[in-house]
Protein backbone atom coordinates (compact mmCIF):
# COMPACT_ATOMS: atom_id res chain seq x y z
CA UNK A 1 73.63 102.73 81.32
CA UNK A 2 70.05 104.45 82.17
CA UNK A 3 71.49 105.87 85.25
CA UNK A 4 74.62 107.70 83.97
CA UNK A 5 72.30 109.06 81.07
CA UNK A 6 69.82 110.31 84.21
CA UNK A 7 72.75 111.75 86.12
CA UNK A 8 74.31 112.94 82.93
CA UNK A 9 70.81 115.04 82.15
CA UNK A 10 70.81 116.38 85.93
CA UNK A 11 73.98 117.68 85.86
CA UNK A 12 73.46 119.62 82.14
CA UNK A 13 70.36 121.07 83.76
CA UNK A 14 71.88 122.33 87.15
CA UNK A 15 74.64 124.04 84.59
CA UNK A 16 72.00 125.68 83.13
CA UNK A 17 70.21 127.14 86.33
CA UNK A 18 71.10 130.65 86.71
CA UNK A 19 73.41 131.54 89.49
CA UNK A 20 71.42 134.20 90.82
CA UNK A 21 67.94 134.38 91.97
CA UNK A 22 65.86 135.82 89.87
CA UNK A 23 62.90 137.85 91.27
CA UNK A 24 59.87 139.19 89.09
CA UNK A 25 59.18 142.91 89.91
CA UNK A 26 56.01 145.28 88.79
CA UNK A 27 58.07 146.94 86.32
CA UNK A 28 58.24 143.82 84.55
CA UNK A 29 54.73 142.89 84.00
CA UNK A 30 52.22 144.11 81.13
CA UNK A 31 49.63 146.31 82.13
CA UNK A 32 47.18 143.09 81.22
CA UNK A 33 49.41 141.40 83.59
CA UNK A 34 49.46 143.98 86.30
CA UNK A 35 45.19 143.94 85.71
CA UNK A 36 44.79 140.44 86.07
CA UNK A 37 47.57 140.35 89.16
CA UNK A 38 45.40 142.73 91.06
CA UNK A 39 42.03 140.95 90.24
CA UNK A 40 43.85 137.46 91.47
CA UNK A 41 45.03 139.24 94.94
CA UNK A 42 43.44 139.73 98.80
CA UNK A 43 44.70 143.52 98.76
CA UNK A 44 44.02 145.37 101.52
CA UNK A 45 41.35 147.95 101.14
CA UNK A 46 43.38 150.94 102.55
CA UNK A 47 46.44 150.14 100.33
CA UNK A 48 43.90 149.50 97.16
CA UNK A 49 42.60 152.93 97.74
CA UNK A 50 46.08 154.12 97.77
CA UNK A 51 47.09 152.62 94.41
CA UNK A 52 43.83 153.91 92.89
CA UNK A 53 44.66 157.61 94.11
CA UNK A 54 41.82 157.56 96.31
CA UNK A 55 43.66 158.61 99.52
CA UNK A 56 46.94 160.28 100.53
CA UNK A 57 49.71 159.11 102.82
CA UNK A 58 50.39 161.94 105.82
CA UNK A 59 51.40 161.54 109.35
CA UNK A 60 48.37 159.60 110.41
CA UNK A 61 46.88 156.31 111.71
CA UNK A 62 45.35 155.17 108.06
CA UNK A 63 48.96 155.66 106.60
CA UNK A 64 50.83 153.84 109.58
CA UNK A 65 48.34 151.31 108.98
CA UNK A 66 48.64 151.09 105.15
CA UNK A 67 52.52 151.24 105.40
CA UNK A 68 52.69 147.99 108.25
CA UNK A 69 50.53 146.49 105.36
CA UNK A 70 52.87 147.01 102.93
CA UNK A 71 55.85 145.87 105.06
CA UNK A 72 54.72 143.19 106.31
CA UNK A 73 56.47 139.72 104.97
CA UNK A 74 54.12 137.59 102.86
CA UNK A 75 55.14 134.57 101.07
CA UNK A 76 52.50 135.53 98.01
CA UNK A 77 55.05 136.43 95.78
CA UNK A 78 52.52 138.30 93.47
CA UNK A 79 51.33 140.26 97.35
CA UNK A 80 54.50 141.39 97.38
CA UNK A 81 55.86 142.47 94.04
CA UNK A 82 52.39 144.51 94.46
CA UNK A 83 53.34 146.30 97.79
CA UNK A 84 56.97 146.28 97.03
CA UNK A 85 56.29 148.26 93.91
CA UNK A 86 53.68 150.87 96.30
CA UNK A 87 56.33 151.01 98.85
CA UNK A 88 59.02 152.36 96.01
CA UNK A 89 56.20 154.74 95.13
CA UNK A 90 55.67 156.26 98.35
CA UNK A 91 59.37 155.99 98.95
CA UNK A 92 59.94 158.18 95.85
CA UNK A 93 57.36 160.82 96.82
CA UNK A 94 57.95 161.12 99.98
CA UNK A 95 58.13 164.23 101.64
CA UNK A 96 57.33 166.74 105.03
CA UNK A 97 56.20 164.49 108.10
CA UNK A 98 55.64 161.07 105.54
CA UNK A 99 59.30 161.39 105.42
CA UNK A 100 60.37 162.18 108.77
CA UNK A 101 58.12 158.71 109.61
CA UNK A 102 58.90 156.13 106.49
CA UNK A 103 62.84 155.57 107.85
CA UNK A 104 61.15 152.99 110.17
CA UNK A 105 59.44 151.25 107.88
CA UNK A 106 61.94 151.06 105.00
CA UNK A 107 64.17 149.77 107.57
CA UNK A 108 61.42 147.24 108.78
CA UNK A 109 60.42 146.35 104.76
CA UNK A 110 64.18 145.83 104.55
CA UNK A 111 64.67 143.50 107.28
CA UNK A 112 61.35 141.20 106.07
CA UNK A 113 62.16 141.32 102.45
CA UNK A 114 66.20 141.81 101.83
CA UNK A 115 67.06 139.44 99.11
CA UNK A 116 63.90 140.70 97.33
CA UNK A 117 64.70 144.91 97.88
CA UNK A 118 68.41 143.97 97.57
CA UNK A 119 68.56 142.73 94.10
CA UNK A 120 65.99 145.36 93.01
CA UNK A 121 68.29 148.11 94.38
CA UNK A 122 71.49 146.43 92.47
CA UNK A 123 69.21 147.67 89.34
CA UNK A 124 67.54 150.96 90.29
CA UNK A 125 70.25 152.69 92.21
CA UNK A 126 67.50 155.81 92.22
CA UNK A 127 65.33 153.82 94.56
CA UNK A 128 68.04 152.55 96.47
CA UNK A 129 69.16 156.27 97.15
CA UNK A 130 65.55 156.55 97.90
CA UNK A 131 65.30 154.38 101.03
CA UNK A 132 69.17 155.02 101.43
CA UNK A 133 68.53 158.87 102.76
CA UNK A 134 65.16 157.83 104.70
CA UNK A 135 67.14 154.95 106.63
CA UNK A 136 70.11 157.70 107.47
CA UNK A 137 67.21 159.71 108.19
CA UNK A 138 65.77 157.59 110.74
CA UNK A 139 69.40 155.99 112.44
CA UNK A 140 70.65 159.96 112.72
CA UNK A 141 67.34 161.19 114.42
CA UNK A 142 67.07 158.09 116.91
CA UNK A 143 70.94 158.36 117.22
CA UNK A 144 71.33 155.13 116.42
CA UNK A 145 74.50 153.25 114.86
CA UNK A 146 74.35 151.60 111.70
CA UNK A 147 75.79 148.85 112.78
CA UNK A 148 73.09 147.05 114.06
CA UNK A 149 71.06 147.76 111.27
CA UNK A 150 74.43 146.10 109.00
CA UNK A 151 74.16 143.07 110.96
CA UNK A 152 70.47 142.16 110.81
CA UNK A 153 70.57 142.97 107.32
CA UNK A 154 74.11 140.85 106.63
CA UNK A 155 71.78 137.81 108.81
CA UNK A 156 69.08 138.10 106.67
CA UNK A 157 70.08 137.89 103.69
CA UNK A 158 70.49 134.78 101.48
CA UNK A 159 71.61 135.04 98.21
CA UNK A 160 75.01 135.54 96.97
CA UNK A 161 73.64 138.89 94.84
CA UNK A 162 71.87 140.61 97.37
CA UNK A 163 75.11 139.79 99.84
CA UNK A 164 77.41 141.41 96.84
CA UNK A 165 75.02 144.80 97.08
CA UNK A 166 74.76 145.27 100.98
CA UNK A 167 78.16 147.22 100.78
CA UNK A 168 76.96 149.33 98.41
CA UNK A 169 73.66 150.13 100.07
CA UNK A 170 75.53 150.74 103.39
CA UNK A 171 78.12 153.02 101.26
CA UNK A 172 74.76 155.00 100.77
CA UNK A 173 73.72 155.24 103.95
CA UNK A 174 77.08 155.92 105.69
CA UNK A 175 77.11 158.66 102.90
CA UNK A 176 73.51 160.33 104.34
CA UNK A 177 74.77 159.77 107.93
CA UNK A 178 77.99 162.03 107.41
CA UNK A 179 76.13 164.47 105.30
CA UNK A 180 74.01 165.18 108.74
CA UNK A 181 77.30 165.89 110.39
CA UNK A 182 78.93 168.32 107.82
């Protein structure tokens, strides 16, 4: 009789589990949070100087630097929520030569972190759009197809809701690539 009221207990509670992954992004966190976050983390001193508008991003060996940092997988899921939320940043203000060099490294964040950036793009299409037109960016100036960037991305990714969105991002990006053409 125990057992069937144990397996009867499991089963409720795997119902309940939600059917997507849920991540936990910057956004979400109080600005206590976000204080005590940064206290509790190993940042790198570059990108911390970054964050604290201490130092700009150009075309140089400090930003390459800072940007590997930021794209570079962790499994500190606090680490990255932190960089992912600095990459959107400089993503969003991107311009002149940052701009002509960030397609790389969106594309290289993407590969190391797609389940993460996925789902976060299914909410913020502005950021998606973002990295969207810096990808096309990057494939049109190295002449490159986007399908090889579609199938490392369909490999890498896990989870039924960032698979649903890779369409969509592609949409985007096919969208930049034939805006080159016109």
């Amino acid at each position: 009789m125990n057992k069937r009221i144990i397996w009867f207990v499991l089963f409720i509670c795997s119902c309940s589990l939600p059917l997507t992954e849920e991540y936990q992004y910057w956004e979400d966190l109080s600005d206590s949070m976000k204080s005590e976050t940064i206290k509790n983390l190993n940042i790198d001193e570059n990108v911390m100087m970054f964050y604290m508008h201490q130092t700009r991003l150009s075309d140089n060996e400090t930003s390459a630097e800072i940007l590997d940092t930021l794209c570079a997988q962790t499994t500190d899921g606090n680490k990255r929520m932190f960089y992912f939320h600095i990459m959107n940043e400089v993503v969003k203000n991107a311009d002149g030569a940052l701009a002509e060099m960030l397609g790389v490294y969106c594309i290289k964040y993407i590969n190391e972190n797609a389940d993460y950036a996925l789902n976060y793009f299914s909410k913020h299409s502005d950021i998606s759009n973002g990295y969207a037109v810096l990808i096309a960016t990057e494939l049109y100036l190295n002449d490159s197809s986007i399908t090889d960037f579609k199938q490392h991305l369909e490999h890498s990714v896990k989870g039924d809701h960032a698979r649903s969105f890779i369409p969509v991002f592609l949409d985007s990006i096919e969208h930049e690539l034939n805006s080159f053409k016109d």
